[in-house]
C-alpha atoms as a PDB file:
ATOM      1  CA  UNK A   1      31.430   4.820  16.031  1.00  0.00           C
ATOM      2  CA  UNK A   2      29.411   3.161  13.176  1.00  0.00           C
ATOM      3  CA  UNK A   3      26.543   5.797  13.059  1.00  0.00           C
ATOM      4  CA  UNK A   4      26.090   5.201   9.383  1.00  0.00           C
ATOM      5  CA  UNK A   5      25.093   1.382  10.201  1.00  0.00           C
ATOM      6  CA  UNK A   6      22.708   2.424  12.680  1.00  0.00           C
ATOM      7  CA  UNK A   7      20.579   5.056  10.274  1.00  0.00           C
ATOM      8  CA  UNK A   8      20.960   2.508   7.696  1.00  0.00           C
ATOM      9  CA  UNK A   9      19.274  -0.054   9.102  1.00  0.00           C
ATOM     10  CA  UNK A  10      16.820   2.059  10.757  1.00  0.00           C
ATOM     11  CA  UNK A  11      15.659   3.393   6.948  1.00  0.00           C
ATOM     12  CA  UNK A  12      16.184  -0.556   6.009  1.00  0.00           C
ATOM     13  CA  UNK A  13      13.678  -1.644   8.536  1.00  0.00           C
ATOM     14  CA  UNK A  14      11.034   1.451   7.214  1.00  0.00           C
ATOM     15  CA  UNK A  15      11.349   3.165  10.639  1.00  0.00           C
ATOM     16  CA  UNK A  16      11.258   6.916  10.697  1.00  0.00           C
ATOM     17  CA  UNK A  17      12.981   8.536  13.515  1.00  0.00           C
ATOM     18  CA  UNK A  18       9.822   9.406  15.043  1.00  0.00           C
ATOM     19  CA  UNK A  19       8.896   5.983  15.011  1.00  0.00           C
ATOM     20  CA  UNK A  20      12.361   4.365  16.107  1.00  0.00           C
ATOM     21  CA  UNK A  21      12.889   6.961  19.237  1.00  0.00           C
ATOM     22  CA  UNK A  22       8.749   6.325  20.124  1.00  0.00           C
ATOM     23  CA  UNK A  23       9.108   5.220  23.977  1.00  0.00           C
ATOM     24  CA  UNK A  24      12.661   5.513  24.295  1.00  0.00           C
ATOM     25  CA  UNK A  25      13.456   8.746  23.684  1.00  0.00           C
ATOM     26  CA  UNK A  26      12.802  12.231  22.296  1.00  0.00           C
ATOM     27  CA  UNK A  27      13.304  12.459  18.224  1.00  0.00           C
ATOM     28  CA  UNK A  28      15.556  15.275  18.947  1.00  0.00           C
ATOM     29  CA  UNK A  29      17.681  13.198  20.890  1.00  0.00           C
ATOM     30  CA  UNK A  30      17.798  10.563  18.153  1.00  0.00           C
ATOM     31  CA  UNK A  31      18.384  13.269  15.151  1.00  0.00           C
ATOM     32  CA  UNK A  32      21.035  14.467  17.443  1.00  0.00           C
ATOM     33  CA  UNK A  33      22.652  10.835  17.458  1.00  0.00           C
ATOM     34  CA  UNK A  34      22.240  10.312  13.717  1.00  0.00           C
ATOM     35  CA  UNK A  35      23.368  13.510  12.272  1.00  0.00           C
ATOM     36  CA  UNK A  36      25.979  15.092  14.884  1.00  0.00           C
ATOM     37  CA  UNK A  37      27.246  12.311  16.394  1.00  0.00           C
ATOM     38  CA  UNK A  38      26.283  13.156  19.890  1.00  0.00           C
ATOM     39  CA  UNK A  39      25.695  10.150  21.856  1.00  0.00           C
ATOM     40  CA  UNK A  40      22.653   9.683  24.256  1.00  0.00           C
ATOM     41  CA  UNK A  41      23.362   7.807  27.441  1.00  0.00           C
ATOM     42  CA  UNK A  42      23.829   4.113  26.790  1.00  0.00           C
ATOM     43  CA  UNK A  43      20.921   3.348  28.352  1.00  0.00           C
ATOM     44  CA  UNK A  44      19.259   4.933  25.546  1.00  0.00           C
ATOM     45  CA  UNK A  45      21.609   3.593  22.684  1.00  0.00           C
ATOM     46  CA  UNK A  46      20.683   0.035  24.106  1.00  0.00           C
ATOM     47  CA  UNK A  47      17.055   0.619  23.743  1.00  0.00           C
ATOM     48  CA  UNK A  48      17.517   1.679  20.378  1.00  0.00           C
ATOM     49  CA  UNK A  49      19.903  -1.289  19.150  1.00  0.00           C
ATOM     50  CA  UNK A  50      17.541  -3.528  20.643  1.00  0.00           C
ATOM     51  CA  UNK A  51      14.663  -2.226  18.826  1.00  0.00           C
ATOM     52  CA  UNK A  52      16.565  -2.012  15.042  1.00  0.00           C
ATOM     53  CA  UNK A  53      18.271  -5.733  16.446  1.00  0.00           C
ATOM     54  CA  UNK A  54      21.639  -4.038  15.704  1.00  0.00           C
ATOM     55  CA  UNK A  55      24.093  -5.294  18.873  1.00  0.00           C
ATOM     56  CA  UNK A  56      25.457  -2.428  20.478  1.00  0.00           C
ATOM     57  CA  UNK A  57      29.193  -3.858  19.172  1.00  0.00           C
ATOM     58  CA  UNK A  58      28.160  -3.112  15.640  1.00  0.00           C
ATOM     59  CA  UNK A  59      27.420   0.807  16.550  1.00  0.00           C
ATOM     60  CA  UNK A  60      30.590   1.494  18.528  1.00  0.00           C
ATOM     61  CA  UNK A  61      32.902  -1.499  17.093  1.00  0.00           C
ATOM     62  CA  UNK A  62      33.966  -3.596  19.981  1.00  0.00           C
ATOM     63  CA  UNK A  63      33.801  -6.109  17.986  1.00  0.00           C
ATOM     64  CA  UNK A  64      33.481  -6.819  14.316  1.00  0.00           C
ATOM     65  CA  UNK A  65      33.599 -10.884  14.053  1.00  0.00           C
ATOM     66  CA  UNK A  66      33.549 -13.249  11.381  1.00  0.00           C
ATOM     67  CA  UNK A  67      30.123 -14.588  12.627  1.00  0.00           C
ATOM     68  CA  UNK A  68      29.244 -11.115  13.252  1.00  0.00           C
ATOM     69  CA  UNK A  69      29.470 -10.260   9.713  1.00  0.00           C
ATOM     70  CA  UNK A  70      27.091 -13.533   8.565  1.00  0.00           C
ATOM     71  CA  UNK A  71      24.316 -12.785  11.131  1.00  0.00           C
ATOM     72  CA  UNK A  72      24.322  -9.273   9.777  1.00  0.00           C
ATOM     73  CA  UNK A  73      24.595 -10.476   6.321  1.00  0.00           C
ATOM     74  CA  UNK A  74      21.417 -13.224   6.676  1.00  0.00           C
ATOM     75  CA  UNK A  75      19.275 -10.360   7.720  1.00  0.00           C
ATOM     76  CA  UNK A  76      19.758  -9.100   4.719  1.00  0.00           C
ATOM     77  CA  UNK A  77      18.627 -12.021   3.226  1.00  0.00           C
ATOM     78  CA  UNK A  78      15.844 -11.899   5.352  1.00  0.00           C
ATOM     79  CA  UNK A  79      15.028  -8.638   4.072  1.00  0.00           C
ATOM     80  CA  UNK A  80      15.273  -9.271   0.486  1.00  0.00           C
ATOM     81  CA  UNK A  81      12.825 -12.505   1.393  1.00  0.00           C
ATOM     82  CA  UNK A  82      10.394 -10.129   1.932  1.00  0.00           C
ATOM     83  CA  UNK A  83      11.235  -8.382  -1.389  1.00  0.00           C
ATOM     84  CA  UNK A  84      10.938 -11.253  -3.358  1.00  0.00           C
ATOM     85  CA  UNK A  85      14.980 -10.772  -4.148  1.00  0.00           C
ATOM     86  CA  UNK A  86      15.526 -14.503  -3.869  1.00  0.00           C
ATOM     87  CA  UNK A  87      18.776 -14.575  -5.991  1.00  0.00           C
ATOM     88  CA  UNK A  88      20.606 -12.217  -3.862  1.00  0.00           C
ATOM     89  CA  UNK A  89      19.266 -14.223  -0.889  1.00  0.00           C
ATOM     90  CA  UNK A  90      20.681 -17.874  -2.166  1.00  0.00           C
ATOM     91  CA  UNK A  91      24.044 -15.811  -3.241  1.00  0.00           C
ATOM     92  CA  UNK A  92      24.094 -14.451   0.730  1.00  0.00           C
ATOM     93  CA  UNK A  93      23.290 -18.236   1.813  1.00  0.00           C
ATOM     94  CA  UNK A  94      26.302 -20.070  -0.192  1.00  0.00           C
ATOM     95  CA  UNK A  95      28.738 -17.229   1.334  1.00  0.00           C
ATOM     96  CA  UNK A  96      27.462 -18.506   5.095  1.00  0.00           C
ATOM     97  CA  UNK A  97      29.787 -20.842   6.515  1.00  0.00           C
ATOM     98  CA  UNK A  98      27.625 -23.021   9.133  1.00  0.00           C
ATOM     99  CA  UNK A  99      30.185 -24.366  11.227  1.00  0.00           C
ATOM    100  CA  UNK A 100      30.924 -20.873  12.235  1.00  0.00           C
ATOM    101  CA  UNK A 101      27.757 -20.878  13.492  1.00  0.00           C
ATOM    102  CA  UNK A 102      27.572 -23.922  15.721  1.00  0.00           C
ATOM    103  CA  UNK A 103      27.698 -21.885  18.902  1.00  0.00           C
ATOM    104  CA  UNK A 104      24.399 -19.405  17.904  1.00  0.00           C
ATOM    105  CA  UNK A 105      21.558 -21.737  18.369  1.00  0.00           C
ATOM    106  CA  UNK A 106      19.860 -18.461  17.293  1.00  0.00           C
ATOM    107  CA  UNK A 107      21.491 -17.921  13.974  1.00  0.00           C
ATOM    108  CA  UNK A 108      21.912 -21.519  12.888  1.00  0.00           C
ATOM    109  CA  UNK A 109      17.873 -21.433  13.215  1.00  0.00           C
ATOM    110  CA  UNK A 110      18.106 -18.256  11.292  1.00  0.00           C
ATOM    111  CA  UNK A 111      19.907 -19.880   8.379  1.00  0.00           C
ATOM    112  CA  UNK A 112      17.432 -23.350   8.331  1.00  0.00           C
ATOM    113  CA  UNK A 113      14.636 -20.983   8.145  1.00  0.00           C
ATOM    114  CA  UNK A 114      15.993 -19.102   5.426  1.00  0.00           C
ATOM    115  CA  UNK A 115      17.114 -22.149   3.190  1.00  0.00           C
ATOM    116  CA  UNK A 116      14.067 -23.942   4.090  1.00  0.00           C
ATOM    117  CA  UNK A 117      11.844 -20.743   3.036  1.00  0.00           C
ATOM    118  CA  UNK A 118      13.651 -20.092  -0.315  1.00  0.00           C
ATOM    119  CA  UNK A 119      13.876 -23.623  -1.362  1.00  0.00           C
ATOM    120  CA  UNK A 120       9.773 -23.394  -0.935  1.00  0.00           C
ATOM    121  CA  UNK A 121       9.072 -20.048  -2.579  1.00  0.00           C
ATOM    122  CA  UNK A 122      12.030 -20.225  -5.542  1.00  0.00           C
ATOM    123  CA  UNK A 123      10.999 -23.392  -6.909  1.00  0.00           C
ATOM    124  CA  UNK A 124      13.973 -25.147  -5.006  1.00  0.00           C
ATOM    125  CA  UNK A 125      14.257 -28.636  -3.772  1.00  0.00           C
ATOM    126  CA  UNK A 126      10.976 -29.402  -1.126  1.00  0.00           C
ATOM    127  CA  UNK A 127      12.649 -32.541   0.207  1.00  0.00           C
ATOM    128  CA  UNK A 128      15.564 -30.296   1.261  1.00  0.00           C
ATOM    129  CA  UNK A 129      13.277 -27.691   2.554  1.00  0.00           C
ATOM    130  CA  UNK A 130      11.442 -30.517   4.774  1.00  0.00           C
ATOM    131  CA  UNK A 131      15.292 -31.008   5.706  1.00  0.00           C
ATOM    132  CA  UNK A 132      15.448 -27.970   7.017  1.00  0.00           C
ATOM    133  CA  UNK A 133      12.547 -27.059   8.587  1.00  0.00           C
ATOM    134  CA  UNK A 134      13.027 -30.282  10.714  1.00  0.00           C
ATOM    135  CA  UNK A 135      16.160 -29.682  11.962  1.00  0.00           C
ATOM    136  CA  UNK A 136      14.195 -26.418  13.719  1.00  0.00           C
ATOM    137  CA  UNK A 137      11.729 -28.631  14.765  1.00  0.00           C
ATOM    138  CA  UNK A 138      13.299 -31.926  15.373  1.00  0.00           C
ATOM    139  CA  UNK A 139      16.481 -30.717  17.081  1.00  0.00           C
ATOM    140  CA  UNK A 140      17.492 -26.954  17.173  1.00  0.00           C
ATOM    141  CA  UNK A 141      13.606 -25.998  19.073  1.00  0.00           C
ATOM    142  CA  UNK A 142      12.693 -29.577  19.881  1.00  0.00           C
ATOM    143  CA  UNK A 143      10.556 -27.640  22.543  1.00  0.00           C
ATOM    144  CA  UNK A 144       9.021 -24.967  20.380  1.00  0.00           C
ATOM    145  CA  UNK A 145      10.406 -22.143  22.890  1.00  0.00           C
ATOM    146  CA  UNK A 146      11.136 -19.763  19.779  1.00  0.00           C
ATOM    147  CA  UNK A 147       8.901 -18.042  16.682  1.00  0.00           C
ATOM    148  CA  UNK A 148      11.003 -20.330  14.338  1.00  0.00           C
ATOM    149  CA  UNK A 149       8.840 -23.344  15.605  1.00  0.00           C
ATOM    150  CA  UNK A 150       6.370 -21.346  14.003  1.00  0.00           C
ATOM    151  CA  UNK A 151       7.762 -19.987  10.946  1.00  0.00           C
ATOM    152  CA  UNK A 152       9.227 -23.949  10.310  1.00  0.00           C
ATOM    153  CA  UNK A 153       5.201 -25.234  10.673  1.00  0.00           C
ATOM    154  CA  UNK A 154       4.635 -22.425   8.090  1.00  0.00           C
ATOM    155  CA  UNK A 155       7.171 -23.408   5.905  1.00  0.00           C
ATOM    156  CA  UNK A 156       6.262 -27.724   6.513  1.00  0.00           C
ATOM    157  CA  UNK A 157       2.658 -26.443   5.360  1.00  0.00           C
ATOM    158  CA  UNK A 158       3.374 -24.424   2.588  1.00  0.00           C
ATOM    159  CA  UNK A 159       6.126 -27.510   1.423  1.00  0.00           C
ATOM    160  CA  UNK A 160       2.648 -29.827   1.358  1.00  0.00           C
ATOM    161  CA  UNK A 161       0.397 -27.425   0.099  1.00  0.00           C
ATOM    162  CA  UNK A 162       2.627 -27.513  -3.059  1.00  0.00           C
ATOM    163  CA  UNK A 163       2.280 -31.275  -3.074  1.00  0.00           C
ATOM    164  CA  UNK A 164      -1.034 -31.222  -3.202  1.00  0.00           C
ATOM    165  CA  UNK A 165      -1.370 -33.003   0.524  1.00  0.00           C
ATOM    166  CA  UNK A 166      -4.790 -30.878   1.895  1.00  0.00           C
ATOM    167  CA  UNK A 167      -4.040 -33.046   5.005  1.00  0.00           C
ATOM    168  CA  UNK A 168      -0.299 -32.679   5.770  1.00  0.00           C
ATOM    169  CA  UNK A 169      -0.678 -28.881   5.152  1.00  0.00           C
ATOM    170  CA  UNK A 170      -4.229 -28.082   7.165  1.00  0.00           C
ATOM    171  CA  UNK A 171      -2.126 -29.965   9.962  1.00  0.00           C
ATOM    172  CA  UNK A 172       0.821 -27.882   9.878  1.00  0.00           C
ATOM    173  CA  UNK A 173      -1.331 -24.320   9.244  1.00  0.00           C
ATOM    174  CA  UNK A 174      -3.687 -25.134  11.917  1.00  0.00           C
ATOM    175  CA  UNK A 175      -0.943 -25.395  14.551  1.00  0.00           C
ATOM    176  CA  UNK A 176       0.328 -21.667  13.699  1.00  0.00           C
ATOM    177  CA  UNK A 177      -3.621 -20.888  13.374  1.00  0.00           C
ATOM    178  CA  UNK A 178      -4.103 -21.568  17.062  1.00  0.00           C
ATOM    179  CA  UNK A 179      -1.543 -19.194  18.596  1.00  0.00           C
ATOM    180  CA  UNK A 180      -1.101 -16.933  16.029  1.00  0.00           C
ATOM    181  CA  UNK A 181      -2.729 -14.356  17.922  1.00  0.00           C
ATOM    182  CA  UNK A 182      -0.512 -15.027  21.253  1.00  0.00           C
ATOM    183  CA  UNK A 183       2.887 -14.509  20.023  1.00  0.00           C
ATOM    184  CA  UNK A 184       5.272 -12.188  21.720  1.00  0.00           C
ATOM    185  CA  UNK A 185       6.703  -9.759  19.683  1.00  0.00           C
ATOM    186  CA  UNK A 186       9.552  -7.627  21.337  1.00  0.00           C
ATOM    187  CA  UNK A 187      11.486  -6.554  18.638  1.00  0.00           C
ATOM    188  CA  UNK A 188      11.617  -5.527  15.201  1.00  0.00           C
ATOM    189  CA  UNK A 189      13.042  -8.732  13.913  1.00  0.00           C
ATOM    190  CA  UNK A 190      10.242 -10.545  15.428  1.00  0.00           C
ATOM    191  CA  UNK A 191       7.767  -8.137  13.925  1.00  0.00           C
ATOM    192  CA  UNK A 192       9.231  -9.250  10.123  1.00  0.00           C
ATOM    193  CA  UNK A 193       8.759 -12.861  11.198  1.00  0.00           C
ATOM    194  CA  UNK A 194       5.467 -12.223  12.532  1.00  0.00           C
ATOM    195  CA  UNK A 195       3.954 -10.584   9.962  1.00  0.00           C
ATOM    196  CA  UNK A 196       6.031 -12.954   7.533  1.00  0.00           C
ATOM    197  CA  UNK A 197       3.503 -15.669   9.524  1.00  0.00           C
ATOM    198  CA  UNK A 198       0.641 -13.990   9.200  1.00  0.00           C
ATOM    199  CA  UNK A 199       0.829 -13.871   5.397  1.00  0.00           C
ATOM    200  CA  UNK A 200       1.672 -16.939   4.662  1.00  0.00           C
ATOM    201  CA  UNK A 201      -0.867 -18.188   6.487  1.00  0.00           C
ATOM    202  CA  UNK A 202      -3.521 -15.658   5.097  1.00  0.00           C
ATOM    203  CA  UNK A 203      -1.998 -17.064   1.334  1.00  0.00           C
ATOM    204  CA  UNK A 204      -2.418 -20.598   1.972  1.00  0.00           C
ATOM    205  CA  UNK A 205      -6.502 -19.899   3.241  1.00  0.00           C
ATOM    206  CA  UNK A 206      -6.792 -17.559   0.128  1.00  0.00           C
ATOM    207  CA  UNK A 207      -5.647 -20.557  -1.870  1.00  0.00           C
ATOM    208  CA  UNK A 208      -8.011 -22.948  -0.621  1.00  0.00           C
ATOM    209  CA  UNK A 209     -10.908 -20.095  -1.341  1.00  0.00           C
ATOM    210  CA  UNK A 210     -11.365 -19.713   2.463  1.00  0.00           C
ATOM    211  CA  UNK A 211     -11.167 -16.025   2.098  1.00  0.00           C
ATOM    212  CA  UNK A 212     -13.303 -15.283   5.478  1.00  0.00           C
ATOM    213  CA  UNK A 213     -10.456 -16.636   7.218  1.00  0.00           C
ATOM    214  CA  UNK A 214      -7.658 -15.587   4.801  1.00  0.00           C
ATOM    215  CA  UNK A 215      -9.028 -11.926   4.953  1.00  0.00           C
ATOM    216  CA  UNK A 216      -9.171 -11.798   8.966  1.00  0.00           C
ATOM    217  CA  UNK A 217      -5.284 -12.424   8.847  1.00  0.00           C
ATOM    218  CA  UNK A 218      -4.672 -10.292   6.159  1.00  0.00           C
ATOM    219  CA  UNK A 219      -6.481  -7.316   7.896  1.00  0.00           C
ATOM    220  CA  UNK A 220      -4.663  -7.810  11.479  1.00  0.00           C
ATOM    221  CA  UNK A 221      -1.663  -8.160   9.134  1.00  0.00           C
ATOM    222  CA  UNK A 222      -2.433  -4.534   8.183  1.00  0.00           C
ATOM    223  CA  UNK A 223      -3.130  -3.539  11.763  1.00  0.00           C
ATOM    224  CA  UNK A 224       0.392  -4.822  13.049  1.00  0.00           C
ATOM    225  CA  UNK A 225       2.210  -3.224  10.209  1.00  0.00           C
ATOM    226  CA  UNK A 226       0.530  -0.099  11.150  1.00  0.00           C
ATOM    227  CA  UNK A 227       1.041   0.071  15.023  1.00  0.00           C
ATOM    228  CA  UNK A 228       4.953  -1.043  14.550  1.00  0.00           C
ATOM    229  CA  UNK A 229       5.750   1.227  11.789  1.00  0.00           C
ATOM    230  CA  UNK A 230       6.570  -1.252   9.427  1.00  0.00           C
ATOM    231  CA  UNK A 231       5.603  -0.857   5.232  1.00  0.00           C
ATOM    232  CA  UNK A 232       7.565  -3.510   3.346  1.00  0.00           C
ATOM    233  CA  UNK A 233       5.031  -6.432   4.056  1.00  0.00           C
ATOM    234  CA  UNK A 234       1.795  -4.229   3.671  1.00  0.00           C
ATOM    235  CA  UNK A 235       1.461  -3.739   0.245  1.00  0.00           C
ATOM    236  CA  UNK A 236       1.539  -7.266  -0.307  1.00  0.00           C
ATOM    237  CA  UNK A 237      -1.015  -7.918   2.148  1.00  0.00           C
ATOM    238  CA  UNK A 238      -3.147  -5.198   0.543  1.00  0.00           C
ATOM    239  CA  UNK A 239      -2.287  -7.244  -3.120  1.00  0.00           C
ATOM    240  CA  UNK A 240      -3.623 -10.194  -1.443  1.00  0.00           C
ATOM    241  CA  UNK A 241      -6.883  -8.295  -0.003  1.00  0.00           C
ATOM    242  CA  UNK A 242      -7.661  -7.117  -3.508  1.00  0.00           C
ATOM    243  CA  UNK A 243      -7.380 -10.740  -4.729  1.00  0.00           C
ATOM    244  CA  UNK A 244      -9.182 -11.922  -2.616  1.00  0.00           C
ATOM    245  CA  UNK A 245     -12.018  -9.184  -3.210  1.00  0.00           C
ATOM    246  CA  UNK A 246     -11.771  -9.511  -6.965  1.00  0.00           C
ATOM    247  CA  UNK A 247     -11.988 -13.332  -6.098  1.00  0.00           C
ATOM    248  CA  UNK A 248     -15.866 -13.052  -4.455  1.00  0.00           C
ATOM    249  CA  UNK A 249     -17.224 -10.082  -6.002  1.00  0.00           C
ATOM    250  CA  UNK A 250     -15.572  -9.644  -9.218  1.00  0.00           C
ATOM    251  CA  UNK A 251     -13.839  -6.314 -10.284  1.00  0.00           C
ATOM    252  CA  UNK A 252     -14.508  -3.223  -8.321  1.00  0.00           C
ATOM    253  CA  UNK A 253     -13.670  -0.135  -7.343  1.00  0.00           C
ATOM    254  CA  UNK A 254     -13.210  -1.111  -4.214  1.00  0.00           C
ATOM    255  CA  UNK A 255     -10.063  -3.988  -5.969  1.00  0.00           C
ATOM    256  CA  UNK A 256      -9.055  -0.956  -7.578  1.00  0.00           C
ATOM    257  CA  UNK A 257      -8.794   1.037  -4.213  1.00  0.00           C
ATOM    258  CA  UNK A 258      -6.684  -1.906  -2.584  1.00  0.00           C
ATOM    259  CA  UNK A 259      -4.698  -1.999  -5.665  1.00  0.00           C
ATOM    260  CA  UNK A 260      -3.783   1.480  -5.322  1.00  0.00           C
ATOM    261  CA  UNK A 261      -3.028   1.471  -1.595  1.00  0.00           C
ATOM    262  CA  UNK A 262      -0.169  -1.806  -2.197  1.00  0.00           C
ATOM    263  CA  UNK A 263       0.572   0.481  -5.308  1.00  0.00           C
ATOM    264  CA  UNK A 264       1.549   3.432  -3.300  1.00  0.00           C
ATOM    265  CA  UNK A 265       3.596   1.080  -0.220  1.00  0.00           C
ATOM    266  CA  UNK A 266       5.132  -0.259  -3.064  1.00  0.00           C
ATOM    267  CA  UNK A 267       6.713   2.942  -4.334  1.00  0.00           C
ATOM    268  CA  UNK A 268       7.211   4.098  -1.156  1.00  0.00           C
ATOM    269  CA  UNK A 269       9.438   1.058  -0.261  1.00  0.00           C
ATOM    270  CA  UNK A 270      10.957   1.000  -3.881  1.00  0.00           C
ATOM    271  CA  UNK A 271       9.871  -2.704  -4.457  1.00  0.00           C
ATOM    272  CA  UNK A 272      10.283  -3.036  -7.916  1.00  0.00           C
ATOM    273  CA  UNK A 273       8.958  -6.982  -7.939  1.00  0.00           C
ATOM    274  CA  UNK A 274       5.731  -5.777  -5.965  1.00  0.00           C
ATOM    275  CA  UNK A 275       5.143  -2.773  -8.539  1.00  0.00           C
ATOM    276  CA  UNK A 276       5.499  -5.009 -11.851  1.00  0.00           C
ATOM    277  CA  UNK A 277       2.881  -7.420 -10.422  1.00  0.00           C
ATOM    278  CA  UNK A 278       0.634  -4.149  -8.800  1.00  0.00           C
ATOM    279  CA  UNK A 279       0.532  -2.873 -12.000  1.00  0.00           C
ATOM    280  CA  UNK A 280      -0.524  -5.586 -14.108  1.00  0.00           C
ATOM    281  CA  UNK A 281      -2.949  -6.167 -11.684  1.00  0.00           C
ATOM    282  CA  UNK A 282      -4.555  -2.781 -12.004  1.00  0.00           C
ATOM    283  CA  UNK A 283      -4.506  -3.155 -16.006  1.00  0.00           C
ATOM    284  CA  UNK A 284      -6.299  -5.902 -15.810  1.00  0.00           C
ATOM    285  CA  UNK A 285      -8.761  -4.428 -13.386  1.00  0.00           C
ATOM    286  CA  UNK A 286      -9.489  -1.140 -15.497  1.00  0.00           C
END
């Protein structure tokens, strides 16, 4: 029994126990699980894999694959996309053997995404990340049944945006735009993308000084980090809010205020990249 996995991820994902066991079961039951071993019916244990997106063979080792190991190890590159750890993401990505792969429609869509989305936001090769993002949308979710449709239209926009193509990107952004607010979200993993979405999206209308738009994400951004428990994404949307404000009304206390709120997430999710640009920020602002 890999318990140690399990509270792991949990603390990876910025989940308290209160917030993990919400629905499912009582804390007490959970904290019973997590520090003394005792197992709640599997019922339960289910429901709480399902929600951390752990597979119940990773808690009590049924199995402990090859392709097992890469799935778990590009989440962690997904995390540390949110982190801005990009090196330790492209190490993760060169270790990932695709072939292995072949057989997870899921996973292989994982990895695109990933490659695609570090390619765009490390300075990497855009032709490559086009590459990538259209073998999501070309061939791997010709039908746009999944939320990597979406996050591959993100990444296609963002890949333009750099270009300098106002066309090519408005087309891609405006077909997230339009559903944005309709996506299913069932799981925690889809809650990272989501937000993840959101941002982007909020970044590229911040960009193009359409900040009534740009803020409206950015604030339902907050709200969905809030009712799903999850912190590592909000103090950059907060960054962004202050930018924004700073960007129409010059500096304030109320910048200041937003500053402080990403400052705080920040620390609380030990994001050293955030802080060093939080900081400046607020310098700059005093």
């Amino acid at each position: 029994m890999n318990i140690q996995s399990f509270v792991e991820k949990r603390k990876e994902m910025g989940l308290s126990q209160k917030a993990l066991s919400k629905g499912i079961c009582t804390q007490a039951t959970l904290s019973k699980f997590e520090n003394n071993g005792k197992i709640p019916s599997m019922k339960i244990l289910i429901q709480l894999c399902n929600r951390l997106d752990l597979a119940l063979d990773d808690i009590i080792g049924i199995d402990n694959n090859g392709k097992k190991k890469q799935i778990q190890a590009m989440n962690k590159a997904e995390f540390n996309l949110i982190i801005e750890e990009y090196d330790n993401s492209w190490e993760i990505l060169k270790e990932i053997d695709l072939d292995s792969l072949s057989d997870d429609l899921k996973a292989t869509m994982q990895y695109y995404y990933l490659k695609g989305y570090l390619n765009v936001l490390d300075d990497g090769d855009l032709l490559e990340a086009v590459f990538d993002f259209n073998r999501i949308l070309s061939d791997l979710d010709a039908k746009g049944e999944t939320i990597f449709t979406f996050l591959a239209f993100v990444g296609m926009g963002m890949v333009y945006a750099q270009q300098g193509d106002d066309a090519k990107s408005e087309y891609y952004f405006s077909k997230v735009f339009n559903d944005i607010y309709g996506m299913e979200i069932d799981d925690v993993t889809k809650i990272w993308r989501y937000i993840n979405i959101i941002f982007y999206c909020s970044l590229y209308y911040s960009n193009r000084k359409e900040f009534e738009t740009a803020n409206t994400l950015l604030r339902y951004g907050v709200k969905i980090c809030q009712d799903n428990h999850v912190t590592y994404y909000i103090a950059r949307i907060y960054e962004q809010l202050a930018i924004n404000k700073c960007e129409v009304d010059g500096q304030s206390d109320d910048v200041l205020d937003l500053l402080n709120k990403a400052q705080v997430f920040s620390e609380f999710n030990h994001n050293e990249n955030e802080l060093i640009k939080i900081r400046k920020l607020i310098k700059d602002c005093k």
